[in-house]
PDB file of N, CA and C in Angstrom:
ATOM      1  N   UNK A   1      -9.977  -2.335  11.530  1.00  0.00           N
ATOM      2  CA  UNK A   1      -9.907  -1.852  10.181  1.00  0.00           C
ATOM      3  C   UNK A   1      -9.435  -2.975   9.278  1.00  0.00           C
ATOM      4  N   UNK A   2      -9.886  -3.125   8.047  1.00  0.00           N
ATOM      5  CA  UNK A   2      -9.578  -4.659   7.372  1.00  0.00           C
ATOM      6  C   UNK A   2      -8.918  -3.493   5.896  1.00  0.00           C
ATOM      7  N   UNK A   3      -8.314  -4.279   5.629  1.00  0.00           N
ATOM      8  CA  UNK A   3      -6.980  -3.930   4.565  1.00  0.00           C
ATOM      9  C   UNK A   3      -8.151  -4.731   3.248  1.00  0.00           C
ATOM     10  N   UNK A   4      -8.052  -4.270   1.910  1.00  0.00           N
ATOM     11  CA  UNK A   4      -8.100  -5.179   0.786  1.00  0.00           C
ATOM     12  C   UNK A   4      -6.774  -5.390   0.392  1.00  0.00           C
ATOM     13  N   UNK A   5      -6.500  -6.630  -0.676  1.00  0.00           N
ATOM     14  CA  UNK A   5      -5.492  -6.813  -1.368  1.00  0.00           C
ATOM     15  C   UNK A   5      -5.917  -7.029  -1.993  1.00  0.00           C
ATOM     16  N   UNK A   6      -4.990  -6.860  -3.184  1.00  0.00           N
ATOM     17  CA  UNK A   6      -5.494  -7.139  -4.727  1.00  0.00           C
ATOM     18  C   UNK A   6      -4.348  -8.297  -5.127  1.00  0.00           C
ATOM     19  N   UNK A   7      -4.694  -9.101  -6.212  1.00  0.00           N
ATOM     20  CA  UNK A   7      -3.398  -9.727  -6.542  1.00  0.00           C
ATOM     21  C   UNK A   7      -2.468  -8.747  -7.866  1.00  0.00           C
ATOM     22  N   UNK A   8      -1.513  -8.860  -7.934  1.00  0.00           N
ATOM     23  CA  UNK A   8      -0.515  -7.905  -8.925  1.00  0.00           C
ATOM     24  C   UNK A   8      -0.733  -8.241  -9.875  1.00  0.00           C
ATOM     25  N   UNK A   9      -1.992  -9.340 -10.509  1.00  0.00           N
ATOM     26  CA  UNK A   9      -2.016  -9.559 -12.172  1.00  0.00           C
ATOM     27  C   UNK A   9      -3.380  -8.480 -12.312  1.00  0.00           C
ATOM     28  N   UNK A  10      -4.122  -8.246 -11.248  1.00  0.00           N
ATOM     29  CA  UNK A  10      -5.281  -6.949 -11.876  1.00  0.00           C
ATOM     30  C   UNK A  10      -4.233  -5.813 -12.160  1.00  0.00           C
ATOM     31  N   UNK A  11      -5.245  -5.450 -13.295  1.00  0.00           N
ATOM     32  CA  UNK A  11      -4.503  -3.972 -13.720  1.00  0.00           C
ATOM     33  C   UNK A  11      -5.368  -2.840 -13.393  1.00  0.00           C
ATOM     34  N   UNK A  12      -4.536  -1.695 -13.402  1.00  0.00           N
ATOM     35  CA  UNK A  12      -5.113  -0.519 -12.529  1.00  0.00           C
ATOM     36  C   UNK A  12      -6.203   0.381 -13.921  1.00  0.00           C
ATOM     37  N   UNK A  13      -7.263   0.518 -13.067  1.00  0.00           N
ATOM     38  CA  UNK A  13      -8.522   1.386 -14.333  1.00  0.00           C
ATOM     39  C   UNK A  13      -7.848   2.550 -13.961  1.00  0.00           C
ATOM     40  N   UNK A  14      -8.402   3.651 -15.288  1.00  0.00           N
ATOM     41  CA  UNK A  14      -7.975   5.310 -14.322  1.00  0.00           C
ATOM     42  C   UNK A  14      -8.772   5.908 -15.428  1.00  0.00           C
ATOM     43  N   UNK A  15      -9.353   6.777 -15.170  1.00  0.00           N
ATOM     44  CA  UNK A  15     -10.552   7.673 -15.247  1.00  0.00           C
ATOM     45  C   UNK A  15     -10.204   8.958 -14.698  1.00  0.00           C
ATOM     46  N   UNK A  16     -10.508   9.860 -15.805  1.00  0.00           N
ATOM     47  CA  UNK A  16     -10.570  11.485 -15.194  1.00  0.00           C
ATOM     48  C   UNK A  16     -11.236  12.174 -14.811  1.00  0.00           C
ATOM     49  N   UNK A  17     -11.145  11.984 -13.516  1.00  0.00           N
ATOM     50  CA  UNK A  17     -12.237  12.874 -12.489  1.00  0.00           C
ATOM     51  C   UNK A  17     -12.401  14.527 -12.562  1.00  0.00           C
ATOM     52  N   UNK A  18     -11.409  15.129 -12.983  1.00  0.00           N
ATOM     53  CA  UNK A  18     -11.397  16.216 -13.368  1.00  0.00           C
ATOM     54  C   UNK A  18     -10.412  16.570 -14.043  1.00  0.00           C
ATOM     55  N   UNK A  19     -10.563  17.932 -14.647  1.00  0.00           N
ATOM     56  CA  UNK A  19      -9.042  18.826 -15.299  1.00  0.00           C
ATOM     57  C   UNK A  19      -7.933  18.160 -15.112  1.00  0.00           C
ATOM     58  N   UNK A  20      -7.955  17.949 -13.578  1.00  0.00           N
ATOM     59  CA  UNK A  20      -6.140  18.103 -13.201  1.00  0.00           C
ATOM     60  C   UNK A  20      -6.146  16.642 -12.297  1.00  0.00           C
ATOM     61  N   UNK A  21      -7.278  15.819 -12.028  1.00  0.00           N
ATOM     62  CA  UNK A  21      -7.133  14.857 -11.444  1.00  0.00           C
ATOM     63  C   UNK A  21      -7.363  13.616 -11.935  1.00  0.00           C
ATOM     64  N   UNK A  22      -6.914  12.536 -11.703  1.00  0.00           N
ATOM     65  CA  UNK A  22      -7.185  10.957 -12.621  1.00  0.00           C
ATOM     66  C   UNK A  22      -6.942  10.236 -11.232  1.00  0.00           C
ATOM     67  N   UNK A  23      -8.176   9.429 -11.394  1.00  0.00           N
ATOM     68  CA  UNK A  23      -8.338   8.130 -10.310  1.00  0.00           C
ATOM     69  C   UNK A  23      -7.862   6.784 -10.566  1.00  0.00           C
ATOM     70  N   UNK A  24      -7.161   5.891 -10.021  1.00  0.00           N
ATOM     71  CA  UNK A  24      -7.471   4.363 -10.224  1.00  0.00           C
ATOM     72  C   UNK A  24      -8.401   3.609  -9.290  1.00  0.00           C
ATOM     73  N   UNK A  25      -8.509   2.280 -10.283  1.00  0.00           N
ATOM     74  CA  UNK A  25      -9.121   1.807  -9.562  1.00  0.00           C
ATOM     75  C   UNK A  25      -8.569   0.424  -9.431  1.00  0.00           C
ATOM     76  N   UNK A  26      -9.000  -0.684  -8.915  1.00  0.00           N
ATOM     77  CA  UNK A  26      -8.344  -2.312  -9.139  1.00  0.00           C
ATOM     78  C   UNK A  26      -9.382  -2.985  -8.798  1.00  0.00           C
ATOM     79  N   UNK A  27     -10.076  -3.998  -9.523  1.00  0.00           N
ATOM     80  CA  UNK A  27     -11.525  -4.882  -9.377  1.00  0.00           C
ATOM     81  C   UNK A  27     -12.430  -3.663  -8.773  1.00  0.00           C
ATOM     82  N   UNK A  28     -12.149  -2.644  -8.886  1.00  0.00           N
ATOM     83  CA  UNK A  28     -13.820  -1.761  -8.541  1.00  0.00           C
ATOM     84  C   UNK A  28     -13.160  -1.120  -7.346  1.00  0.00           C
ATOM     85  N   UNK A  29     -12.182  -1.644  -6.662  1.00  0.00           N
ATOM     86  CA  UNK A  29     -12.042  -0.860  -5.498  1.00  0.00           C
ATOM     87  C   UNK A  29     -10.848   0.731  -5.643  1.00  0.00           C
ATOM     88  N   UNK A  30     -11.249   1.927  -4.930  1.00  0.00           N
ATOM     89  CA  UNK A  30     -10.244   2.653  -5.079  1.00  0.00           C
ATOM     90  C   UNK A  30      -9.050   2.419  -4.738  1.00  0.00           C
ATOM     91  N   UNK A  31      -8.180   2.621  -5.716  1.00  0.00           N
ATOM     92  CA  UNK A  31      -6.457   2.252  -5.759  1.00  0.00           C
ATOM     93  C   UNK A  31      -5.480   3.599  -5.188  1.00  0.00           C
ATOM     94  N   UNK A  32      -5.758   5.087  -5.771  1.00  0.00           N
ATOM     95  CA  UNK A  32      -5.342   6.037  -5.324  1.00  0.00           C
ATOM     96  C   UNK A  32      -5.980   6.923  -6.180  1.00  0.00           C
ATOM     97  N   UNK A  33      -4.603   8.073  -6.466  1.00  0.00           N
ATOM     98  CA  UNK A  33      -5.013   9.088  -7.708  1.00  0.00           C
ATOM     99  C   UNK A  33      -3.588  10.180  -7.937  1.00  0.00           C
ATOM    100  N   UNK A  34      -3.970  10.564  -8.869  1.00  0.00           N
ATOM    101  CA  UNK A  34      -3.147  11.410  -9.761  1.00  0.00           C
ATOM    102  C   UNK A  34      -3.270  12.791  -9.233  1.00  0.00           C
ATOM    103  N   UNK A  35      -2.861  13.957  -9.227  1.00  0.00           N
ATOM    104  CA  UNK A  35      -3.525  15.332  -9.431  1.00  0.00           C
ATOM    105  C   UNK A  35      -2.534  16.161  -9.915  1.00  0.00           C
ATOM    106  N   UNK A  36      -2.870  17.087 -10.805  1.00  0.00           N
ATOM    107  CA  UNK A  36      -1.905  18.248 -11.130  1.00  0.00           C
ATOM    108  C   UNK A  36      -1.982  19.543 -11.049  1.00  0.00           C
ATOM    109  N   UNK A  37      -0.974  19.953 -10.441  1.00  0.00           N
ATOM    110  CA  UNK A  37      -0.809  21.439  -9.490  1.00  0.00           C
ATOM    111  C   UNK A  37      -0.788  22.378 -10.310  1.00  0.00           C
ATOM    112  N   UNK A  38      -0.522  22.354 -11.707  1.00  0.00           N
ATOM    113  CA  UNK A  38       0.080  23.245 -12.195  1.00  0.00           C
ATOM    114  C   UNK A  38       1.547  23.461 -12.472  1.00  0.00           C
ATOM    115  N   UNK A  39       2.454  22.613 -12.199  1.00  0.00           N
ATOM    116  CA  UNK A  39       3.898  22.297 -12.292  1.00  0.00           C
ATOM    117  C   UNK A  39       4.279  21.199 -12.184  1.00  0.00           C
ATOM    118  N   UNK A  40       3.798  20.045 -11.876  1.00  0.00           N
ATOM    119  CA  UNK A  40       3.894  19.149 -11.347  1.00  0.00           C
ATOM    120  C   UNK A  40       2.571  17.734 -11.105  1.00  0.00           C
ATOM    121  N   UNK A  41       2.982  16.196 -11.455  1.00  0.00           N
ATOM    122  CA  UNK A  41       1.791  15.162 -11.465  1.00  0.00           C
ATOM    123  C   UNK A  41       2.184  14.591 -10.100  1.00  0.00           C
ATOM    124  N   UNK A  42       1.402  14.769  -8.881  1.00  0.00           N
ATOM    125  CA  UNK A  42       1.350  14.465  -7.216  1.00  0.00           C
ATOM    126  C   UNK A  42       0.762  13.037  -7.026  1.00  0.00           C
ATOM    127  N   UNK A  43       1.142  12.268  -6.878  1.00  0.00           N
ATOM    128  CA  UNK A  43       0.881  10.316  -6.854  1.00  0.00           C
ATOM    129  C   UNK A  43       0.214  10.489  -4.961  1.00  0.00           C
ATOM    130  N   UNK A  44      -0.513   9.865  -5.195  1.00  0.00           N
ATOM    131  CA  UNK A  44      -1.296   9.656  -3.905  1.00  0.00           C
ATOM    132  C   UNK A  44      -1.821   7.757  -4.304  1.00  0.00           C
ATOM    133  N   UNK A  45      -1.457   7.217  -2.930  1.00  0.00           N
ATOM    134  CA  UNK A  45      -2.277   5.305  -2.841  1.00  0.00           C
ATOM    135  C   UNK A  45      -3.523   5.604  -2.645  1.00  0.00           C
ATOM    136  N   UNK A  46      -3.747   4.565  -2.336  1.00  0.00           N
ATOM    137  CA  UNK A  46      -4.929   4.434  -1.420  1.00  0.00           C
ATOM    138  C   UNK A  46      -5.407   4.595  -0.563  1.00  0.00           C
ATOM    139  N   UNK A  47      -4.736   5.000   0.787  1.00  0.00           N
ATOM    140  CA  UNK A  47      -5.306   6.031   1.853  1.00  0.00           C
ATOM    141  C   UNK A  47      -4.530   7.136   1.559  1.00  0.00           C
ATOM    142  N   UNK A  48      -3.960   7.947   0.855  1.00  0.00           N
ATOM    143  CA  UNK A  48      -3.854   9.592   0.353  1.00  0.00           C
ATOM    144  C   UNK A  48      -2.780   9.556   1.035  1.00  0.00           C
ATOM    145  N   UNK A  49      -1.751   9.063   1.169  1.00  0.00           N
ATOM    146  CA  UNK A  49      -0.263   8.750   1.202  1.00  0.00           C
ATOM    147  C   UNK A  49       0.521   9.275  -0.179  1.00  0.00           C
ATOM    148  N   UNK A  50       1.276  10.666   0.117  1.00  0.00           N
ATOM    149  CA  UNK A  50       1.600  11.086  -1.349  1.00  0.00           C
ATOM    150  C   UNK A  50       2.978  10.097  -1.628  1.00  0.00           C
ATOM    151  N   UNK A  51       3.145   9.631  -2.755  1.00  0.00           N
ATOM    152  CA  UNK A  51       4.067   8.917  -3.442  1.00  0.00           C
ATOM    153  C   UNK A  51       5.163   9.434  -3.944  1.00  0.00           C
ATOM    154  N   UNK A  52       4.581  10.967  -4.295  1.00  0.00           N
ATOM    155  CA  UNK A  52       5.731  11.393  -4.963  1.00  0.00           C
ATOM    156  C   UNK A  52       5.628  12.614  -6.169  1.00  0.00           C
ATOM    157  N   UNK A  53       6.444  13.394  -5.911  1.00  0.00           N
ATOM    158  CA  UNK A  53       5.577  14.411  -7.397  1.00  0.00           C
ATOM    159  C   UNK A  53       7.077  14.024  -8.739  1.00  0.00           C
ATOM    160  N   UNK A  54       6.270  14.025  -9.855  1.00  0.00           N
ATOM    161  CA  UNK A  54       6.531  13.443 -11.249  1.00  0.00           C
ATOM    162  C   UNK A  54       6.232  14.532 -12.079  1.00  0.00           C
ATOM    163  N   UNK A  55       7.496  14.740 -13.337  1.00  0.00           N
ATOM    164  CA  UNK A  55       7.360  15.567 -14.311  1.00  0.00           C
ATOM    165  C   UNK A  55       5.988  15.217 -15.453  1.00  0.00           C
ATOM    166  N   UNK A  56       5.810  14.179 -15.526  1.00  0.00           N
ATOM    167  CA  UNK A  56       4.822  12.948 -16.275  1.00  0.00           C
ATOM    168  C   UNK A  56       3.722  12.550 -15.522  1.00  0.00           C
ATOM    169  N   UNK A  57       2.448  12.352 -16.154  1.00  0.00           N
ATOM    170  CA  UNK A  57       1.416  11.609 -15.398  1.00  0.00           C
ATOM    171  C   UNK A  57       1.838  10.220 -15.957  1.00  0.00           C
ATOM    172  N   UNK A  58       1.987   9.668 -16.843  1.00  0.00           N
ATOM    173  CA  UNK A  58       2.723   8.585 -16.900  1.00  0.00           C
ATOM    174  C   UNK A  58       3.602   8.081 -16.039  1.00  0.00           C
ATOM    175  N   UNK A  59       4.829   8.691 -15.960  1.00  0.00           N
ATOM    176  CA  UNK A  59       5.423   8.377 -14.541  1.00  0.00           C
ATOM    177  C   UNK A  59       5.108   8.504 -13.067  1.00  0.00           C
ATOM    178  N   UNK A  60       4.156   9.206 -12.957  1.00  0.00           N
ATOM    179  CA  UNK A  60       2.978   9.030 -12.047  1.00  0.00           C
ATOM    180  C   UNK A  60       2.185   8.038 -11.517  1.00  0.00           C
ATOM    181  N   UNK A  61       1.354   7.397 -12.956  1.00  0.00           N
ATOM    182  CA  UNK A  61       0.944   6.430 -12.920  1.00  0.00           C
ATOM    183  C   UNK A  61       1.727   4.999 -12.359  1.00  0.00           C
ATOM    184  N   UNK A  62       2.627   5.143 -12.961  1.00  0.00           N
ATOM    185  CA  UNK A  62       3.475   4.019 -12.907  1.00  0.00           C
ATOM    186  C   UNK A  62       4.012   3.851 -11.496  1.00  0.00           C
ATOM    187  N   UNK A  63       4.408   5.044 -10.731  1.00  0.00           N
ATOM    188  CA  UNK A  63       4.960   5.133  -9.236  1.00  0.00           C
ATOM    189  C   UNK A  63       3.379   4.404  -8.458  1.00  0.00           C
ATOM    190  N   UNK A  64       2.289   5.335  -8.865  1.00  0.00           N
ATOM    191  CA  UNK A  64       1.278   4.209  -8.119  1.00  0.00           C
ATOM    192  C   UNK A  64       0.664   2.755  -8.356  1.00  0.00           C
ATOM    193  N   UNK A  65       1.041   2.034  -9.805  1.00  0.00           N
ATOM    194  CA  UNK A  65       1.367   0.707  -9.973  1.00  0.00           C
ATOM    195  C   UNK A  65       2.335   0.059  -9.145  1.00  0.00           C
ATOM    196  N   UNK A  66       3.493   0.255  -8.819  1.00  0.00           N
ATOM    197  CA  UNK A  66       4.864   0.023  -8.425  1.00  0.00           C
ATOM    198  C   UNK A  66       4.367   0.138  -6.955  1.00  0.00           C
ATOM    199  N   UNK A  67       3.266   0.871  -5.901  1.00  0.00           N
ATOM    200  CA  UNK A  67       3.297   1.311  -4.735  1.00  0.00           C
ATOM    201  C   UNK A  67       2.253   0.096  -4.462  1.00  0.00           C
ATOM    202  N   UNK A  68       1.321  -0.255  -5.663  1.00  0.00           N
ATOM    203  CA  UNK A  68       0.213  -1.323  -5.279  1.00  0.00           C
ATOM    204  C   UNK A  68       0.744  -2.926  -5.103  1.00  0.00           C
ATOM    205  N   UNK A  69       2.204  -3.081  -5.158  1.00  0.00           N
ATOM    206  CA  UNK A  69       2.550  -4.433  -5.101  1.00  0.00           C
ATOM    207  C   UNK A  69       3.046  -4.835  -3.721  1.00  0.00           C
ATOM    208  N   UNK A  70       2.300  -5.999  -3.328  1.00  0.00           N
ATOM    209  CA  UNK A  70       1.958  -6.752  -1.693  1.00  0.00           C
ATOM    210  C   UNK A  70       3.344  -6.600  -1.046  1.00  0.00           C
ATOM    211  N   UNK A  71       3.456  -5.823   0.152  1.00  0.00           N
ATOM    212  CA  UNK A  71       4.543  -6.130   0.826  1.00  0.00           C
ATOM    213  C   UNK A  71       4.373  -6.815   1.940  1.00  0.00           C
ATOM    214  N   UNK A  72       5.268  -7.533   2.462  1.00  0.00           N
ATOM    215  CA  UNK A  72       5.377  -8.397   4.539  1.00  0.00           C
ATOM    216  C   UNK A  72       4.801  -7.287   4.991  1.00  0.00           C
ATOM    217  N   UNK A  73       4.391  -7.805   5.686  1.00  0.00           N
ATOM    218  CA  UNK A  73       4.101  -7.179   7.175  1.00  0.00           C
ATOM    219  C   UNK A  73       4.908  -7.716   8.201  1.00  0.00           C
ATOM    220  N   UNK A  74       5.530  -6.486   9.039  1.00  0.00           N
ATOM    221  CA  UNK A  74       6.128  -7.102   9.980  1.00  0.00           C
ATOM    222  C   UNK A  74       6.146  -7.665  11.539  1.00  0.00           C
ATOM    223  N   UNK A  75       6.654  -8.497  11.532  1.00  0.00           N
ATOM    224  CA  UNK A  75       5.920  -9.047  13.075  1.00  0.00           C
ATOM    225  C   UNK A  75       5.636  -8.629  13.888  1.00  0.00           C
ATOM    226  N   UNK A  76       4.809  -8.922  14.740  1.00  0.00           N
ATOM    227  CA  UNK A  76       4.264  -8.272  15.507  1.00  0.00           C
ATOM    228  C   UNK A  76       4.803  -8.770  17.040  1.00  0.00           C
ATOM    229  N   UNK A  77       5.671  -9.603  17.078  1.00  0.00           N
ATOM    230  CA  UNK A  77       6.250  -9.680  18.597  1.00  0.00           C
ATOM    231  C   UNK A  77       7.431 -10.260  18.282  1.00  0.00           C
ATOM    232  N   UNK A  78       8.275  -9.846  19.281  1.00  0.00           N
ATOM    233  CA  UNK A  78      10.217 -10.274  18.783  1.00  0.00           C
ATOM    234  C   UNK A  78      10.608 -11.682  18.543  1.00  0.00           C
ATOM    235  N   UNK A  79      11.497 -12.275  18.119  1.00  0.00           N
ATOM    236  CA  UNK A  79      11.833 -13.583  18.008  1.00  0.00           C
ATOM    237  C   UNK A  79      11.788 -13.911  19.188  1.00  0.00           C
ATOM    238  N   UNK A  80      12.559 -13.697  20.273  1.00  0.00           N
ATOM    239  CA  UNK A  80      12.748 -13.901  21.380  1.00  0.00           C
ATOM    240  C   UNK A  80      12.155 -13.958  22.838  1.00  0.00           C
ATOM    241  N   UNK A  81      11.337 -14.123  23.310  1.00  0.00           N
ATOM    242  CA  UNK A  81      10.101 -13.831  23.944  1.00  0.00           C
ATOM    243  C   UNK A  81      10.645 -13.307  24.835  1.00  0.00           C
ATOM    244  N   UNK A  82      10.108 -12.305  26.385  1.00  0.00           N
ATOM    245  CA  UNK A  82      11.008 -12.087  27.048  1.00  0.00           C
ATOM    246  C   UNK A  82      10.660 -13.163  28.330  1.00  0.00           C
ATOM    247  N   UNK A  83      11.540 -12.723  29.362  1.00  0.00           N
ATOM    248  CA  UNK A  83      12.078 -14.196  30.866  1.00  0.00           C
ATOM    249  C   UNK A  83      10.725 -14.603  30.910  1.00  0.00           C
ATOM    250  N   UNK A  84       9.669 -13.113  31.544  1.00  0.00           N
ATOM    251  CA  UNK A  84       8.247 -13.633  32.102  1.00  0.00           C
ATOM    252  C   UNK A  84       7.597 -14.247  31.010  1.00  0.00           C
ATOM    253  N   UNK A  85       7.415 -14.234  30.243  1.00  0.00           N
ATOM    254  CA  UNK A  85       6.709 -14.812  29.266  1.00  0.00           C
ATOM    255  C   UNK A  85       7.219 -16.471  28.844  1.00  0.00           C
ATOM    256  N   UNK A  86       8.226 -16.761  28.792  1.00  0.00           N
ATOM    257  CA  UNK A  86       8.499 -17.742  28.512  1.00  0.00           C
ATOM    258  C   UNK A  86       8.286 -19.244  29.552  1.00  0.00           C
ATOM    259  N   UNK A  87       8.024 -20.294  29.441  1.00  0.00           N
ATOM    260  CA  UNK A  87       7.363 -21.333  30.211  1.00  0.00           C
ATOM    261  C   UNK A  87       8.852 -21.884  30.625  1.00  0.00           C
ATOM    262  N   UNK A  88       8.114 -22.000  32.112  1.00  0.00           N
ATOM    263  CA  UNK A  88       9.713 -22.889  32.739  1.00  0.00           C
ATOM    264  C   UNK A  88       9.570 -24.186  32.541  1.00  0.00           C
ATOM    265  N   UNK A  89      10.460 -24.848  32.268  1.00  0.00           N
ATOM    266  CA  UNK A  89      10.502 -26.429  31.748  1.00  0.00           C
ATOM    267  C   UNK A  89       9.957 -27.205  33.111  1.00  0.00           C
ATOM    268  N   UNK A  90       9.133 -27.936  33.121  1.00  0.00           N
ATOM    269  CA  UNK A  90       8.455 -28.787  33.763  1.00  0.00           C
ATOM    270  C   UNK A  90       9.244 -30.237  33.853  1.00  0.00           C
ATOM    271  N   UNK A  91       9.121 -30.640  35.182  1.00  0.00           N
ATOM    272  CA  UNK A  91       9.697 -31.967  35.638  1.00  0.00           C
ATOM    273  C   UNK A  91       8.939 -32.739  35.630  1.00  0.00           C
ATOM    274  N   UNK A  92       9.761 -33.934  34.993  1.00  0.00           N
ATOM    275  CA  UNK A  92       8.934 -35.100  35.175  1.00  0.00           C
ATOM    276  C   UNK A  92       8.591 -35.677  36.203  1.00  0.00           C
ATOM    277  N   UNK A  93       7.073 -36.360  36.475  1.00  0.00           N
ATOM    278  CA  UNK A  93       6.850 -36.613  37.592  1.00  0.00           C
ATOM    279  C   UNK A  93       7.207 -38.682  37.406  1.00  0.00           C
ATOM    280  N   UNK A  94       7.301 -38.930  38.280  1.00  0.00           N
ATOM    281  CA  UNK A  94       7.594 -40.538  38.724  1.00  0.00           C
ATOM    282  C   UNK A  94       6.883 -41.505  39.392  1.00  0.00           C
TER     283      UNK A  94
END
């Protein structure tokens, strides 16, 4: 599965897909979306990860600006390697 990134100087498009829903977008690609329940503006990213529910679609918006900025990823194997894995020091030969 391949990830996009965007850099944090594109700004997010948003368009109303319906009544109660508003999309973004960033260079063309989908960013997340907005939706409203009826009490409440529900923040969803980009794979439909809810963000958060907001009195405001404004503050809505803004929680999924704030969610689109690049974080680390974290490593994928320990600092420390473990015994078997690590190479036994080799002698010099003469």
């Amino acid at each position: 599965m391949t990830t996009t990134t965007f850099p944090p100087s594109d700004p997010l498009t948003w368009k109303q897909a319906d009544v109660d829903v508003h999309v973004a977008t960033r260079s063309g690609e989908f960013a997340g979306f907005v939706e409203f329940d009826g009490t409440a503006h529900l923040a969803h990213d980009h794979r439909g990860v809810e963000l958060g529910v907001f009195d405001s679609l404004d503050d809505a918006r803004r929680a999924l600006e704030g969610a689109q900025a690049p974080t680390r990823r974290a490593l994928t194997f320990p600092f420390a390697l473990p015994r078997v894995l690590r190479r036994r020091p080799r002698r010099a030969r003469a």
